[in-house]
Structures are given as C-alpha cells and as structure tokens.
PDB file of N, CA and C in Angstrom:
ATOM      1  N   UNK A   1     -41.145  29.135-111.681  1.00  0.00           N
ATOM      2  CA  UNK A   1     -42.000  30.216-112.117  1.00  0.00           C
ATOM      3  C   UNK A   1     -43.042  29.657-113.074  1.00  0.00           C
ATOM      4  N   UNK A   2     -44.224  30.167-113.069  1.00  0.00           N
ATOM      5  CA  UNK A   2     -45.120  29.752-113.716  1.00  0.00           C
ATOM      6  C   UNK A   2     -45.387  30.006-114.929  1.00  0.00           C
ATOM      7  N   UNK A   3     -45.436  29.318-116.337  1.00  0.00           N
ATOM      8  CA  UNK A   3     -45.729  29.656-117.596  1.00  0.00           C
ATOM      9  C   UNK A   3     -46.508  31.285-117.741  1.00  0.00           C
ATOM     10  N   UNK A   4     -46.160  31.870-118.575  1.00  0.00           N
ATOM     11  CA  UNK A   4     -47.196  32.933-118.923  1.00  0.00           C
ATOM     12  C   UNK A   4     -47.684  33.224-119.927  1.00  0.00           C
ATOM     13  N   UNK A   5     -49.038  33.422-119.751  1.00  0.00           N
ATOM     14  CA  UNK A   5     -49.816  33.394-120.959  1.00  0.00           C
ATOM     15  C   UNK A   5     -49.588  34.515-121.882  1.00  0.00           C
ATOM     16  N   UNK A   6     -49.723  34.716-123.351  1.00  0.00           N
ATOM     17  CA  UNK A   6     -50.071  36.182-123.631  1.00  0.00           C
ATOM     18  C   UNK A   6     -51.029  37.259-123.785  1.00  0.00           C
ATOM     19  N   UNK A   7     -52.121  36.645-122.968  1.00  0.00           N
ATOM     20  CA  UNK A   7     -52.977  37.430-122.452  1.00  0.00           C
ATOM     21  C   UNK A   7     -52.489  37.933-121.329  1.00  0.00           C
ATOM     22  N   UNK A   8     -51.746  37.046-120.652  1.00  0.00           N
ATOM     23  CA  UNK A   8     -51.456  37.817-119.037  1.00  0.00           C
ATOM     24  C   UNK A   8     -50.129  38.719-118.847  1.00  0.00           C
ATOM     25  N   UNK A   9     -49.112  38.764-120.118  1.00  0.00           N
ATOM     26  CA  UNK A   9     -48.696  39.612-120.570  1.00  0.00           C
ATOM     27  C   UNK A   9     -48.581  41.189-119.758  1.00  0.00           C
ATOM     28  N   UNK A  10     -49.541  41.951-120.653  1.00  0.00           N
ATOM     29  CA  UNK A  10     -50.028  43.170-120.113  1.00  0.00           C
ATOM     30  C   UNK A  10     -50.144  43.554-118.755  1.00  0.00           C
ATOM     31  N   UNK A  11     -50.692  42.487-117.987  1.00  0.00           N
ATOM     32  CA  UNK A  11     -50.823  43.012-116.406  1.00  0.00           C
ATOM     33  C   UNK A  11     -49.781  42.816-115.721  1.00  0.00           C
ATOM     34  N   UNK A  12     -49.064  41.536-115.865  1.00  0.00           N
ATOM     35  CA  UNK A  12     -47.519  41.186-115.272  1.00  0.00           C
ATOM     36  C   UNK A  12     -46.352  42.194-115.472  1.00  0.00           C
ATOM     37  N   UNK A  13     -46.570  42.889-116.607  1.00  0.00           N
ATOM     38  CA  UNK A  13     -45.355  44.321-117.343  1.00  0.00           C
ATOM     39  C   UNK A  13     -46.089  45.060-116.285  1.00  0.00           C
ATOM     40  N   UNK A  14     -47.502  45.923-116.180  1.00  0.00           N
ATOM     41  CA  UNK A  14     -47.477  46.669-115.613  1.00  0.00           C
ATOM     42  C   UNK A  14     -47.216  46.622-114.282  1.00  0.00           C
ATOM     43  N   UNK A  15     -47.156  45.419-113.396  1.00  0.00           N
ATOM     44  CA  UNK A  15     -47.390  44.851-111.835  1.00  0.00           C
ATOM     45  C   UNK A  15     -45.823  45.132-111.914  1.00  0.00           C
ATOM     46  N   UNK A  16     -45.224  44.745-112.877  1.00  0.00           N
ATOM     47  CA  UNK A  16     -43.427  44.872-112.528  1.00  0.00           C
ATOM     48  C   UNK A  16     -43.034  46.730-112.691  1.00  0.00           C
ATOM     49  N   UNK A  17     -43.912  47.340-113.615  1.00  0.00           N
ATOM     50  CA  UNK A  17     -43.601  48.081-113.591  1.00  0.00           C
ATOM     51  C   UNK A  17     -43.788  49.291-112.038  1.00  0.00           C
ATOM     52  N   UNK A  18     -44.538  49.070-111.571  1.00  0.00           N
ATOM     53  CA  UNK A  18     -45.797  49.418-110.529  1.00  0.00           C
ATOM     54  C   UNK A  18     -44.158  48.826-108.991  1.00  0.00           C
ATOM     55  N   UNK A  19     -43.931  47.973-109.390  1.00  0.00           N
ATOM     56  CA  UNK A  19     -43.020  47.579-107.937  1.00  0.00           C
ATOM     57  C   UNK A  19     -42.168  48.424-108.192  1.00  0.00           C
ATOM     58  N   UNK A  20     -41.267  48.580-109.761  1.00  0.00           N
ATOM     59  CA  UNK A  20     -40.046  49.265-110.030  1.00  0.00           C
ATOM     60  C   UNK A  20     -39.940  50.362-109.324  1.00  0.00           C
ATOM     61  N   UNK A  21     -41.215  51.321-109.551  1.00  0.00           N
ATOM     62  CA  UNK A  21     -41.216  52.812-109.292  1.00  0.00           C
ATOM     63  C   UNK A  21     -41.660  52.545-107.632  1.00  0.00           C
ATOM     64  N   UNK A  22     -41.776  51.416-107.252  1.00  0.00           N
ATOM     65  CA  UNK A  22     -41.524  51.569-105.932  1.00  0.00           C
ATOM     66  C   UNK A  22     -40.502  51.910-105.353  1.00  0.00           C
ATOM     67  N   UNK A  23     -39.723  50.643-105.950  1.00  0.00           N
ATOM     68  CA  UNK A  23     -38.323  50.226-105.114  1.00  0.00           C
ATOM     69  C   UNK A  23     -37.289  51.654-105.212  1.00  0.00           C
ATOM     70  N   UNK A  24     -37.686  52.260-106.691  1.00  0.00           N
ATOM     71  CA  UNK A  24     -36.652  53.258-107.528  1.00  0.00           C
ATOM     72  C   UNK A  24     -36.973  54.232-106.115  1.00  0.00           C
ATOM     73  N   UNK A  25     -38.404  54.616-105.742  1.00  0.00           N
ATOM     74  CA  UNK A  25     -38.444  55.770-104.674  1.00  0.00           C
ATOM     75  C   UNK A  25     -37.993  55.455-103.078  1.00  0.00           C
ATOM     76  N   UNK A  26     -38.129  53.966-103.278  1.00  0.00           N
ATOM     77  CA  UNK A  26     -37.558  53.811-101.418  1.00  0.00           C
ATOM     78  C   UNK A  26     -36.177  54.147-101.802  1.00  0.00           C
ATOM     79  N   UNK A  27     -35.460  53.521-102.564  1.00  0.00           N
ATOM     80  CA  UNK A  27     -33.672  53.826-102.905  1.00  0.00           C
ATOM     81  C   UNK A  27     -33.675  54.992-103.102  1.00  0.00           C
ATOM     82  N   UNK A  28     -34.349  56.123-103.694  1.00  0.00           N
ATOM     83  CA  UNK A  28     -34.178  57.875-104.089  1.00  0.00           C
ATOM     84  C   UNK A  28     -34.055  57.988-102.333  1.00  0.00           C
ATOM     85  N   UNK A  29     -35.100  57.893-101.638  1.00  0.00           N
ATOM     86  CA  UNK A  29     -35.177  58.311-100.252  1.00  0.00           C
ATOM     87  C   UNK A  29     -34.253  57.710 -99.019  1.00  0.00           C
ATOM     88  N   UNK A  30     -33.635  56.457 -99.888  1.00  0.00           N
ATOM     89  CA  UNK A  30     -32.427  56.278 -99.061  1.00  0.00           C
ATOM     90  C   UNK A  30     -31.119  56.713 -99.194  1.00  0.00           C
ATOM     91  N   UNK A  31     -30.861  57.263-100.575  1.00  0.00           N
ATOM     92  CA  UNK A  31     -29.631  57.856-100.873  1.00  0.00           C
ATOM     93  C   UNK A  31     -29.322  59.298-100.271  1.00  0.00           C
ATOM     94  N   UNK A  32     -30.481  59.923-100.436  1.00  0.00           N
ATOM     95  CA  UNK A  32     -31.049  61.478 -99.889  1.00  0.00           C
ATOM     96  C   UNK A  32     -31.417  61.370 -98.415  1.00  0.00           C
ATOM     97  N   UNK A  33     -31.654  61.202 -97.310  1.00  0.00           N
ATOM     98  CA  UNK A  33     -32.707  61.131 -96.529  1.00  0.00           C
ATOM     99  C   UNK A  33     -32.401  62.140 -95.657  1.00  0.00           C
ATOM    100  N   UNK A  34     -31.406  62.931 -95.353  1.00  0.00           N
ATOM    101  CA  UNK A  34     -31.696  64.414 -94.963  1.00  0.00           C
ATOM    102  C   UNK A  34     -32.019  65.712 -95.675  1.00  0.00           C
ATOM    103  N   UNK A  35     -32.097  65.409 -96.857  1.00  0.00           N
ATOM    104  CA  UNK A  35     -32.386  66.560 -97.609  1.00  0.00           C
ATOM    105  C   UNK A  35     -33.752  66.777 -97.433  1.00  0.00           C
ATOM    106  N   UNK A  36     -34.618  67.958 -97.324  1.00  0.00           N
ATOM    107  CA  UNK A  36     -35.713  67.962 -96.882  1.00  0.00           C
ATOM    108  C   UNK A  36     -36.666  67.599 -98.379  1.00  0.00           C
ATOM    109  N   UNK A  37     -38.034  66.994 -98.106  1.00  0.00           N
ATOM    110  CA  UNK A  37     -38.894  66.768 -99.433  1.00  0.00           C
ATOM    111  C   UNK A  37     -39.072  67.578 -99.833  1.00  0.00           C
ATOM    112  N   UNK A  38     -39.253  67.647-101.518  1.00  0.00           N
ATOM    113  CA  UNK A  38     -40.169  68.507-102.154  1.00  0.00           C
ATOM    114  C   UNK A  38     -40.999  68.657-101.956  1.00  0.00           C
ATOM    115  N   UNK A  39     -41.559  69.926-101.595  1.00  0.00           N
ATOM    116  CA  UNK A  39     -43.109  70.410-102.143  1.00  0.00           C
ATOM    117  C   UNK A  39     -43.992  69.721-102.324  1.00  0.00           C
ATOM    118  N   UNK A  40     -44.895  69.485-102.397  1.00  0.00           N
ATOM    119  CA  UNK A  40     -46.161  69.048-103.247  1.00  0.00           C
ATOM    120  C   UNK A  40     -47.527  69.288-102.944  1.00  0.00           C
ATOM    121  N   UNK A  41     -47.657  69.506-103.961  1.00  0.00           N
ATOM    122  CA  UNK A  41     -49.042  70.357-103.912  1.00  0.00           C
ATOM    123  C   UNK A  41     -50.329  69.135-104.027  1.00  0.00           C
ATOM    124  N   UNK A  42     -51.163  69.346-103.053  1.00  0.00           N
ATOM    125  CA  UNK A  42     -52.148  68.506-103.019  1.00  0.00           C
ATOM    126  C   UNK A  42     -53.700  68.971-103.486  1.00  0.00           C
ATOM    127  N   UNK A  43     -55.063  67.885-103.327  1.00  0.00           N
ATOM    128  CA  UNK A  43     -55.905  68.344-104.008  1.00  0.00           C
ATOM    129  C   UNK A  43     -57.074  68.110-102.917  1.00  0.00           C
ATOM    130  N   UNK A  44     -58.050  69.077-103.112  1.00  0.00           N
ATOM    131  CA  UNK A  44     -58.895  69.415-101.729  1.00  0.00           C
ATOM    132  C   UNK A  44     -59.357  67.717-101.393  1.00  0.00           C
ATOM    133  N   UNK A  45     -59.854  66.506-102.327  1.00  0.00           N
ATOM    134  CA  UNK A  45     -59.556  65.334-101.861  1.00  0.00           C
ATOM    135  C   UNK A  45     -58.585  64.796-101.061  1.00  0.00           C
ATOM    136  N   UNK A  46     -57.666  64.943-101.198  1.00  0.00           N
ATOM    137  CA  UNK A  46     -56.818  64.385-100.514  1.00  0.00           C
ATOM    138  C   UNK A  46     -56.089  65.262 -99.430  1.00  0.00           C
ATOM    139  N   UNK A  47     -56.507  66.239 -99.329  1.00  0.00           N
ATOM    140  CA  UNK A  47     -56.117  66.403 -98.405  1.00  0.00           C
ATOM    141  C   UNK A  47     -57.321  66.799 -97.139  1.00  0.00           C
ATOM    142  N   UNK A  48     -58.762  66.234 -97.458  1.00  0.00           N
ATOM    143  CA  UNK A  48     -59.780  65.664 -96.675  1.00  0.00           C
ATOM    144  C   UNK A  48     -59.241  63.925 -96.251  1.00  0.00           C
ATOM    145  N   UNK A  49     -58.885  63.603 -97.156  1.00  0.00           N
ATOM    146  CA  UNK A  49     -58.292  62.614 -96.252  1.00  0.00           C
ATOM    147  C   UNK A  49     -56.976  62.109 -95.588  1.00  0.00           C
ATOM    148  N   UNK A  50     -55.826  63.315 -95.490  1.00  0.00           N
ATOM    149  CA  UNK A  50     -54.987  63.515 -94.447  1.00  0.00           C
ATOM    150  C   UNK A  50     -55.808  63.789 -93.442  1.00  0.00           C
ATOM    151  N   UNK A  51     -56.953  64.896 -93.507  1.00  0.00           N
ATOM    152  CA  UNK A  51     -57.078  65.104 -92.015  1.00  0.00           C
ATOM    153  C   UNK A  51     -57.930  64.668 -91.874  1.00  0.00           C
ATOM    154  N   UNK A  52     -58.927  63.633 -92.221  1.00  0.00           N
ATOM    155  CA  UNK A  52     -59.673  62.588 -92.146  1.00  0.00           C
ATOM    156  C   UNK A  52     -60.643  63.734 -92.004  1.00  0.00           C
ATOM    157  N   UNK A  53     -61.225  64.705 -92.774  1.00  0.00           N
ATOM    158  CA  UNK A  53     -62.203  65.686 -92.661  1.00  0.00           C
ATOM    159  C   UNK A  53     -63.112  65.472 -94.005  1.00  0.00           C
ATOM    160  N   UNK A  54     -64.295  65.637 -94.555  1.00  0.00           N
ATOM    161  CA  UNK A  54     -64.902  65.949 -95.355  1.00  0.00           C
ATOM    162  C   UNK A  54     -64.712  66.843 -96.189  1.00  0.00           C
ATOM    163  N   UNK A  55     -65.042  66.816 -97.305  1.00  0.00           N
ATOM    164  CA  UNK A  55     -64.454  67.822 -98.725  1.00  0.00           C
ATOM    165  C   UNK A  55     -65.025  68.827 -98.065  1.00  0.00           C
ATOM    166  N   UNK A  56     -66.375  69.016 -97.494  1.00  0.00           N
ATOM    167  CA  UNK A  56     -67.650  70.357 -97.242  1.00  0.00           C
ATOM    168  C   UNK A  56     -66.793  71.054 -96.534  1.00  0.00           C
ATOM    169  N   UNK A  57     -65.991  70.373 -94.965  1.00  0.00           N
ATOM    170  CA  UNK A  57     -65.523  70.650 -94.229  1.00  0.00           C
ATOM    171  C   UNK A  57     -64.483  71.573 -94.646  1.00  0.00           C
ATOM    172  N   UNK A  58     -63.265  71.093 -95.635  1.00  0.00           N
ATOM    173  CA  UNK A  58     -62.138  71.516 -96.111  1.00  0.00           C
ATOM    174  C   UNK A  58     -63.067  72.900 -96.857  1.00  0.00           C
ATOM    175  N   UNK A  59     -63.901  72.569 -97.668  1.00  0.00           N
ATOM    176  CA  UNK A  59     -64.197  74.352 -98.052  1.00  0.00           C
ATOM    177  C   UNK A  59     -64.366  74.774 -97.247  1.00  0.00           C
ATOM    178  N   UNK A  60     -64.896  74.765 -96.223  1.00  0.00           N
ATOM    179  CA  UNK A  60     -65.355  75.601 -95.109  1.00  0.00           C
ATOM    180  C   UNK A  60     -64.065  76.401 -94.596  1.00  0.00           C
ATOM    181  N   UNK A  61     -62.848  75.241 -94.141  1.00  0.00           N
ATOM    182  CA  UNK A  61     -61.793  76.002 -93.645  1.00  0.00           C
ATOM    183  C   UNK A  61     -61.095  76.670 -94.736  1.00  0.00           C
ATOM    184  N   UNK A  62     -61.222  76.852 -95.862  1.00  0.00           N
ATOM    185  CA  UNK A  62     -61.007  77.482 -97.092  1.00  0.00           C
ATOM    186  C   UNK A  62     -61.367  78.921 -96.911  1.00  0.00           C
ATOM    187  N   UNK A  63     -62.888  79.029 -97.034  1.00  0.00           N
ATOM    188  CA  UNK A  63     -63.619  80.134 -97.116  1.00  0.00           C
ATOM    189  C   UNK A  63     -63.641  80.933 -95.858  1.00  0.00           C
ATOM    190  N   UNK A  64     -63.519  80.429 -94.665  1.00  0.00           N
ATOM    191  CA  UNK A  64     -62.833  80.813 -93.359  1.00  0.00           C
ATOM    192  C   UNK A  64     -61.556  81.769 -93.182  1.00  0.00           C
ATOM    193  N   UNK A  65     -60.667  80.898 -94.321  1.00  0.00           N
ATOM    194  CA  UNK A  65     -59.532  81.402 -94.556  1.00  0.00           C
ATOM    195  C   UNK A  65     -58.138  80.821 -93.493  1.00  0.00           C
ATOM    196  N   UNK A  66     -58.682  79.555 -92.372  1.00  0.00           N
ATOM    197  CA  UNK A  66     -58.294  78.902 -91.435  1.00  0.00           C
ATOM    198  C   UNK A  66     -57.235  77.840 -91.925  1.00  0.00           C
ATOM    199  N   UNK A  67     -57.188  77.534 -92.974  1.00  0.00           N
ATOM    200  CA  UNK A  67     -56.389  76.541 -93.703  1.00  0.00           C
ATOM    201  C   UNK A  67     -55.620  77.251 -94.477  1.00  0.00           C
ATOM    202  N   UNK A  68     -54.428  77.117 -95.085  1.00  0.00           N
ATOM    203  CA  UNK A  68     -53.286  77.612 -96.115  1.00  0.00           C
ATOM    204  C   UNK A  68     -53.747  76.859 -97.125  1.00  0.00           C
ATOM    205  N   UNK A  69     -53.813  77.877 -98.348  1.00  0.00           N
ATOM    206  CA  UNK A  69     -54.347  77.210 -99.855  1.00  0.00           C
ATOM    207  C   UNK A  69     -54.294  77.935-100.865  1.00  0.00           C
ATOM    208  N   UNK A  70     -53.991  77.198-101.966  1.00  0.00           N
ATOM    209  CA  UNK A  70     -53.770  77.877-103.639  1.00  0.00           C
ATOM    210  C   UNK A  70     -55.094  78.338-103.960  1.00  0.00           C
ATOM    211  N   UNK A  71     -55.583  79.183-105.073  1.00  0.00           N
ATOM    212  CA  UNK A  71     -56.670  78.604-105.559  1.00  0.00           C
ATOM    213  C   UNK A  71     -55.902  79.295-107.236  1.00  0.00           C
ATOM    214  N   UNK A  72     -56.105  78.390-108.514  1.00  0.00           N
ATOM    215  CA  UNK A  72     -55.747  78.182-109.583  1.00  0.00           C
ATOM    216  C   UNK A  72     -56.842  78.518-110.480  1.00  0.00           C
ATOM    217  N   UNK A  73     -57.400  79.308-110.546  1.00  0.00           N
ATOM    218  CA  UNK A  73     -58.682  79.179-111.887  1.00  0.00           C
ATOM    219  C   UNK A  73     -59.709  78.716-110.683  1.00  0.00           C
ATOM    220  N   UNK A  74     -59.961  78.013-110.888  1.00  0.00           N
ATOM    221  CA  UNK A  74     -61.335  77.225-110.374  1.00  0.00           C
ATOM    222  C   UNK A  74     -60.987  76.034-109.436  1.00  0.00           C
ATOM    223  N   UNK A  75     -59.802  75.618-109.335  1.00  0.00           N
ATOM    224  CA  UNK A  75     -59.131  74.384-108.055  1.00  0.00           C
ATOM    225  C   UNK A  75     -58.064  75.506-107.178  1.00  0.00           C
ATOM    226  N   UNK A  76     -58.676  74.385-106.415  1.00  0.00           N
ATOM    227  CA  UNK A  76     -57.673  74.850-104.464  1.00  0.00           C
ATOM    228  C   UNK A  76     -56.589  73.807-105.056  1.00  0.00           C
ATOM    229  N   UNK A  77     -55.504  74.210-104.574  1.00  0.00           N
ATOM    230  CA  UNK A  77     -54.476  72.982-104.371  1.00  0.00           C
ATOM    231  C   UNK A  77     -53.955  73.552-102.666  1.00  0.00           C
ATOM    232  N   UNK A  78     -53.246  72.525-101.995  1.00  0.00           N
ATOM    233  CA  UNK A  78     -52.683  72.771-100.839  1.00  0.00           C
ATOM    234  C   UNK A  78     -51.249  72.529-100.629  1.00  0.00           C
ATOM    235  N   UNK A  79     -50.264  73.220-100.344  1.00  0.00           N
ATOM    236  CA  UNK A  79     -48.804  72.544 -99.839  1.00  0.00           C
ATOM    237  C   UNK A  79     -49.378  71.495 -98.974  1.00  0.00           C
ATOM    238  N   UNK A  80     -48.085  70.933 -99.298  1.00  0.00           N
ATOM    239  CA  UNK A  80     -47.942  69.978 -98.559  1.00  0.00           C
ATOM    240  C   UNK A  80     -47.311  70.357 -97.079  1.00  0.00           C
ATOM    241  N   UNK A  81     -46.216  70.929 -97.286  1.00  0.00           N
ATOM    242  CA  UNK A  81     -45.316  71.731 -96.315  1.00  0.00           C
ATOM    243  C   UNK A  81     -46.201  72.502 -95.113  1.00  0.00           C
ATOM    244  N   UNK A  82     -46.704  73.291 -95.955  1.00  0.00           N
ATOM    245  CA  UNK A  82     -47.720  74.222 -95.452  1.00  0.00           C
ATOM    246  C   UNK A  82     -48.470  73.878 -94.479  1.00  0.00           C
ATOM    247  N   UNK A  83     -49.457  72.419 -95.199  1.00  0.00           N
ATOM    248  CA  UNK A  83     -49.847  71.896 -94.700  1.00  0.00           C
ATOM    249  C   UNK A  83     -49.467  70.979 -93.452  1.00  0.00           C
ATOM    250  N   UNK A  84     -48.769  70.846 -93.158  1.00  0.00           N
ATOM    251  CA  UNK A  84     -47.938  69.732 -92.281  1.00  0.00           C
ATOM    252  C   UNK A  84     -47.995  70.873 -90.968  1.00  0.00           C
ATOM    253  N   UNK A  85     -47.184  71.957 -91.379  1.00  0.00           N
ATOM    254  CA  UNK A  85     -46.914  73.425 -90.508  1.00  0.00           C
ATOM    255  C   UNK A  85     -48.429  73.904 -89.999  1.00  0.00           C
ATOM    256  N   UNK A  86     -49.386  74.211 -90.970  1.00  0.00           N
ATOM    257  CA  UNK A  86     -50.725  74.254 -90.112  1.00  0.00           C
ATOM    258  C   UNK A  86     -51.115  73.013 -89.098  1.00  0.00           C
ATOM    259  N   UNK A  87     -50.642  71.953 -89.333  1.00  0.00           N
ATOM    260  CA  UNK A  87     -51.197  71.060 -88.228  1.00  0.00           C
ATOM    261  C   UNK A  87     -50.244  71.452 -86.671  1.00  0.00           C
ATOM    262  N   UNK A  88     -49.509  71.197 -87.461  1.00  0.00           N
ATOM    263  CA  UNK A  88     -48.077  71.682 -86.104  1.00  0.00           C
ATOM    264  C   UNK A  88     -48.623  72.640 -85.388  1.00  0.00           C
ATOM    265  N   UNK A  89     -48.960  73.618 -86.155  1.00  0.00           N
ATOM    266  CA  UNK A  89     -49.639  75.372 -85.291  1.00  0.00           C
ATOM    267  C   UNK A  89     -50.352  74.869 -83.982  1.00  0.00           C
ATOM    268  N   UNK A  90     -51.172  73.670 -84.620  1.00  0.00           N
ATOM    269  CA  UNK A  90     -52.061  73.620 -83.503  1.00  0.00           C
ATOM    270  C   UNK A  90     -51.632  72.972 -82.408  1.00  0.00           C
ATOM    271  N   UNK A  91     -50.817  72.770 -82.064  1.00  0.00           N
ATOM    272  CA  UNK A  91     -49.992  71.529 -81.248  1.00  0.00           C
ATOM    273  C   UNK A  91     -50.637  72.611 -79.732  1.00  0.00           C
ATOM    274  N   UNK A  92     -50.868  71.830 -79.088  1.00  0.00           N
ATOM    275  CA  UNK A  92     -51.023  71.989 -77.578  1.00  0.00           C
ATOM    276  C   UNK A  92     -49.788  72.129 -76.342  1.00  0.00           C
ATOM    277  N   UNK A  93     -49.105  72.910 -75.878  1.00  0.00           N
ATOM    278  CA  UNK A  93     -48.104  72.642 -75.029  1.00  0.00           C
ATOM    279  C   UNK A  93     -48.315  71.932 -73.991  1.00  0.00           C
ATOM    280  N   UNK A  94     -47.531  71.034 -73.697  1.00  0.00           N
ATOM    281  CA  UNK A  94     -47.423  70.528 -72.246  1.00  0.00           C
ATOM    282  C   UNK A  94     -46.967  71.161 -70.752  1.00  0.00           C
ATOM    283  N   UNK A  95     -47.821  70.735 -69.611  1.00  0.00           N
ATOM    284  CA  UNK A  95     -47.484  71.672 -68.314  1.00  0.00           C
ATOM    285  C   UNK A  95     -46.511  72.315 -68.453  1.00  0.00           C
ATOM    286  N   UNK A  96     -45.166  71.147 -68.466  1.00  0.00           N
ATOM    287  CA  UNK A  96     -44.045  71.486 -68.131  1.00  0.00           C
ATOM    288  C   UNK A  96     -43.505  72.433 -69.150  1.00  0.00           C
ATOM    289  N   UNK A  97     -43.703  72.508 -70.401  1.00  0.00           N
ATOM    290  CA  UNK A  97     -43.393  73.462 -71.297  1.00  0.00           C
ATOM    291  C   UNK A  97     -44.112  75.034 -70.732  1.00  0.00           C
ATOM    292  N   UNK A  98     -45.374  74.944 -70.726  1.00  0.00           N
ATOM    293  CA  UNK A  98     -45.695  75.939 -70.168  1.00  0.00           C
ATOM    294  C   UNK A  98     -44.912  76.526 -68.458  1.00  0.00           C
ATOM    295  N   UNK A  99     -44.894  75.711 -67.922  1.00  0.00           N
ATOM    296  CA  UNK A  99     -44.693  75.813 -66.679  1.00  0.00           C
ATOM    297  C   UNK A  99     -43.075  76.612 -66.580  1.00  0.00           C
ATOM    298  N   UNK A 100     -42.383  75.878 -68.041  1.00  0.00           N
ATOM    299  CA  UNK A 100     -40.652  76.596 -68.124  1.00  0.00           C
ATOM    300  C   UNK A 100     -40.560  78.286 -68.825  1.00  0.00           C
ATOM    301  N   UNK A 101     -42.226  78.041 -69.810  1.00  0.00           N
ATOM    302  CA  UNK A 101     -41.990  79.461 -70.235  1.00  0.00           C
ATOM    303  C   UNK A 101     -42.556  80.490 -69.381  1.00  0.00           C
ATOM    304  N   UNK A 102     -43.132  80.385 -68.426  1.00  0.00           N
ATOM    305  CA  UNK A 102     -43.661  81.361 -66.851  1.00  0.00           C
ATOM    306  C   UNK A 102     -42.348  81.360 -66.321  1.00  0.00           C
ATOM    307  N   UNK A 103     -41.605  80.415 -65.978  1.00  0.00           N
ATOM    308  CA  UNK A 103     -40.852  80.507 -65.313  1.00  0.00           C
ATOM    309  C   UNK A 103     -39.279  81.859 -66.106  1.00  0.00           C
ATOM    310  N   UNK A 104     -39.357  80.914 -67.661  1.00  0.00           N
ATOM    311  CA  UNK A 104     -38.423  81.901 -67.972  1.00  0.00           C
ATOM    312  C   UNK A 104     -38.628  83.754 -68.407  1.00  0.00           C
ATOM    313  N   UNK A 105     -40.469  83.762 -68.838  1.00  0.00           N
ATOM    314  CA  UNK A 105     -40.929  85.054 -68.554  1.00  0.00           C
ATOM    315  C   UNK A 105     -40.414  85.863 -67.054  1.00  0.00           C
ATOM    316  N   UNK A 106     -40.834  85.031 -66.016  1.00  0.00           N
ATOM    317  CA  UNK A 106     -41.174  85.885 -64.427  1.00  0.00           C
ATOM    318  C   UNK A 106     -39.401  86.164 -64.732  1.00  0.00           C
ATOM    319  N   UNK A 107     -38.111  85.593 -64.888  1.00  0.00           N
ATOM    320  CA  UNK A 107     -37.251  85.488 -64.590  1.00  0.00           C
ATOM    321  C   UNK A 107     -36.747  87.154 -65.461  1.00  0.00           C
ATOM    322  N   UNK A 108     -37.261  87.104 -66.700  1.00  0.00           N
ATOM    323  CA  UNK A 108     -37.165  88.291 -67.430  1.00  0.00           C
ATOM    324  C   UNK A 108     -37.122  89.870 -66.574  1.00  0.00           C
ATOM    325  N   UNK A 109     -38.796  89.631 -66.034  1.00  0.00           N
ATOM    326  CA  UNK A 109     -39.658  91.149 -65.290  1.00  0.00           C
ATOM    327  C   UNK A 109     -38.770  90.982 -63.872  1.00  0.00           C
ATOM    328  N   UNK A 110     -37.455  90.358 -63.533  1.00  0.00           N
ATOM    329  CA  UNK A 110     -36.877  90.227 -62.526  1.00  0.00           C
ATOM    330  C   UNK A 110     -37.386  90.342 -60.863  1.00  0.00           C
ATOM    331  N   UNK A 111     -38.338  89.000 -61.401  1.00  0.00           N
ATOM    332  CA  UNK A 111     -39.305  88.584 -59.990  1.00  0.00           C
ATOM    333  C   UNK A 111     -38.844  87.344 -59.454  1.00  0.00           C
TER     334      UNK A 111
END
C-alpha cells in the first residue's frame, strides 16, 4: 500500500466512506430482498431522466395531469412506486394475450 500523505487524508476517508455506504446497501438488499422497497419520492429532474424526457416535457405531463405527482408548496415530487405503475399502465398486450382475452370474453356471452 502506498504511503499517505496528509493532504490526501481527506479524500481517501471520504472514498472509504462513499464504498462503505455502498457495500452497507448491497448487504441491506441482500438480507431483505423480498420485502418490497420503500417509497421514494423523486424530483421532476430525475425523474426526466428515468424516462429520458425533458424537464418542459415532465411539466407538461404534470399540467396534463397524465403523470402521478405531489406538488409541496412550490415542488412536484413523484413516487417512485407510482411511478414505475404509470409506466407499466402503458404496457402494450401481446396477440396472444389479446387473442386469450377474446377468446375468454366470447366463451363468457356463450358463443
């Protein structure tokens, strides 16, 4: 290992500290890993870049009312949850999904 200076001190504590709270959250998420995540509330930044959309954009689906969202005083925050579930909404079915729910409708109206 290489001598350390005490100038270099400061950044080496924080770089160790910075891995710790890594490792501490992969081990939290391996001890737990069916329990479902917490919550978390996100910020109209970031969650322009989950959906790789523009901040303008995200107000837009705001003011639309097309997106699920807090608003706090003067900030939007977003679930996370929520958020995950609005993407899901949009999911597209496949033929065969469609094709089983005709089939199990017609089977209903006893055709």
């Amino acid at each position: 290992m290489n001598e350390l200076t005490f100038d270099q001190l400061p950044k080496v504590v924080s770089e160790m500290a910075d891995r710790l709270e890594k490792i501490e959250k992969l081990l939290l998420s391996q001890v737990n890993p069916t329990q479902p995540e917490a919550d978390q509330f996100l910020t109209i930044k970031q969650v322009a870049e989950i959906l790789t959309l523009s901040v303008p954009t995200i107000y837009g689906l705001v003011q639309r009312a097309e997106i699920p969202s807090c608003k706090k005083g003067k900030r939007l925050y977003f679930s996370r949850i929520e958020l995950m579930d609005w993407i899901k909404a949009g999911r597209k079915k496949t033929n065969s999904e469609i094709e089983a729910e005709t089939l199990k409708h017609s089977k209903r109206r006893g055709r």
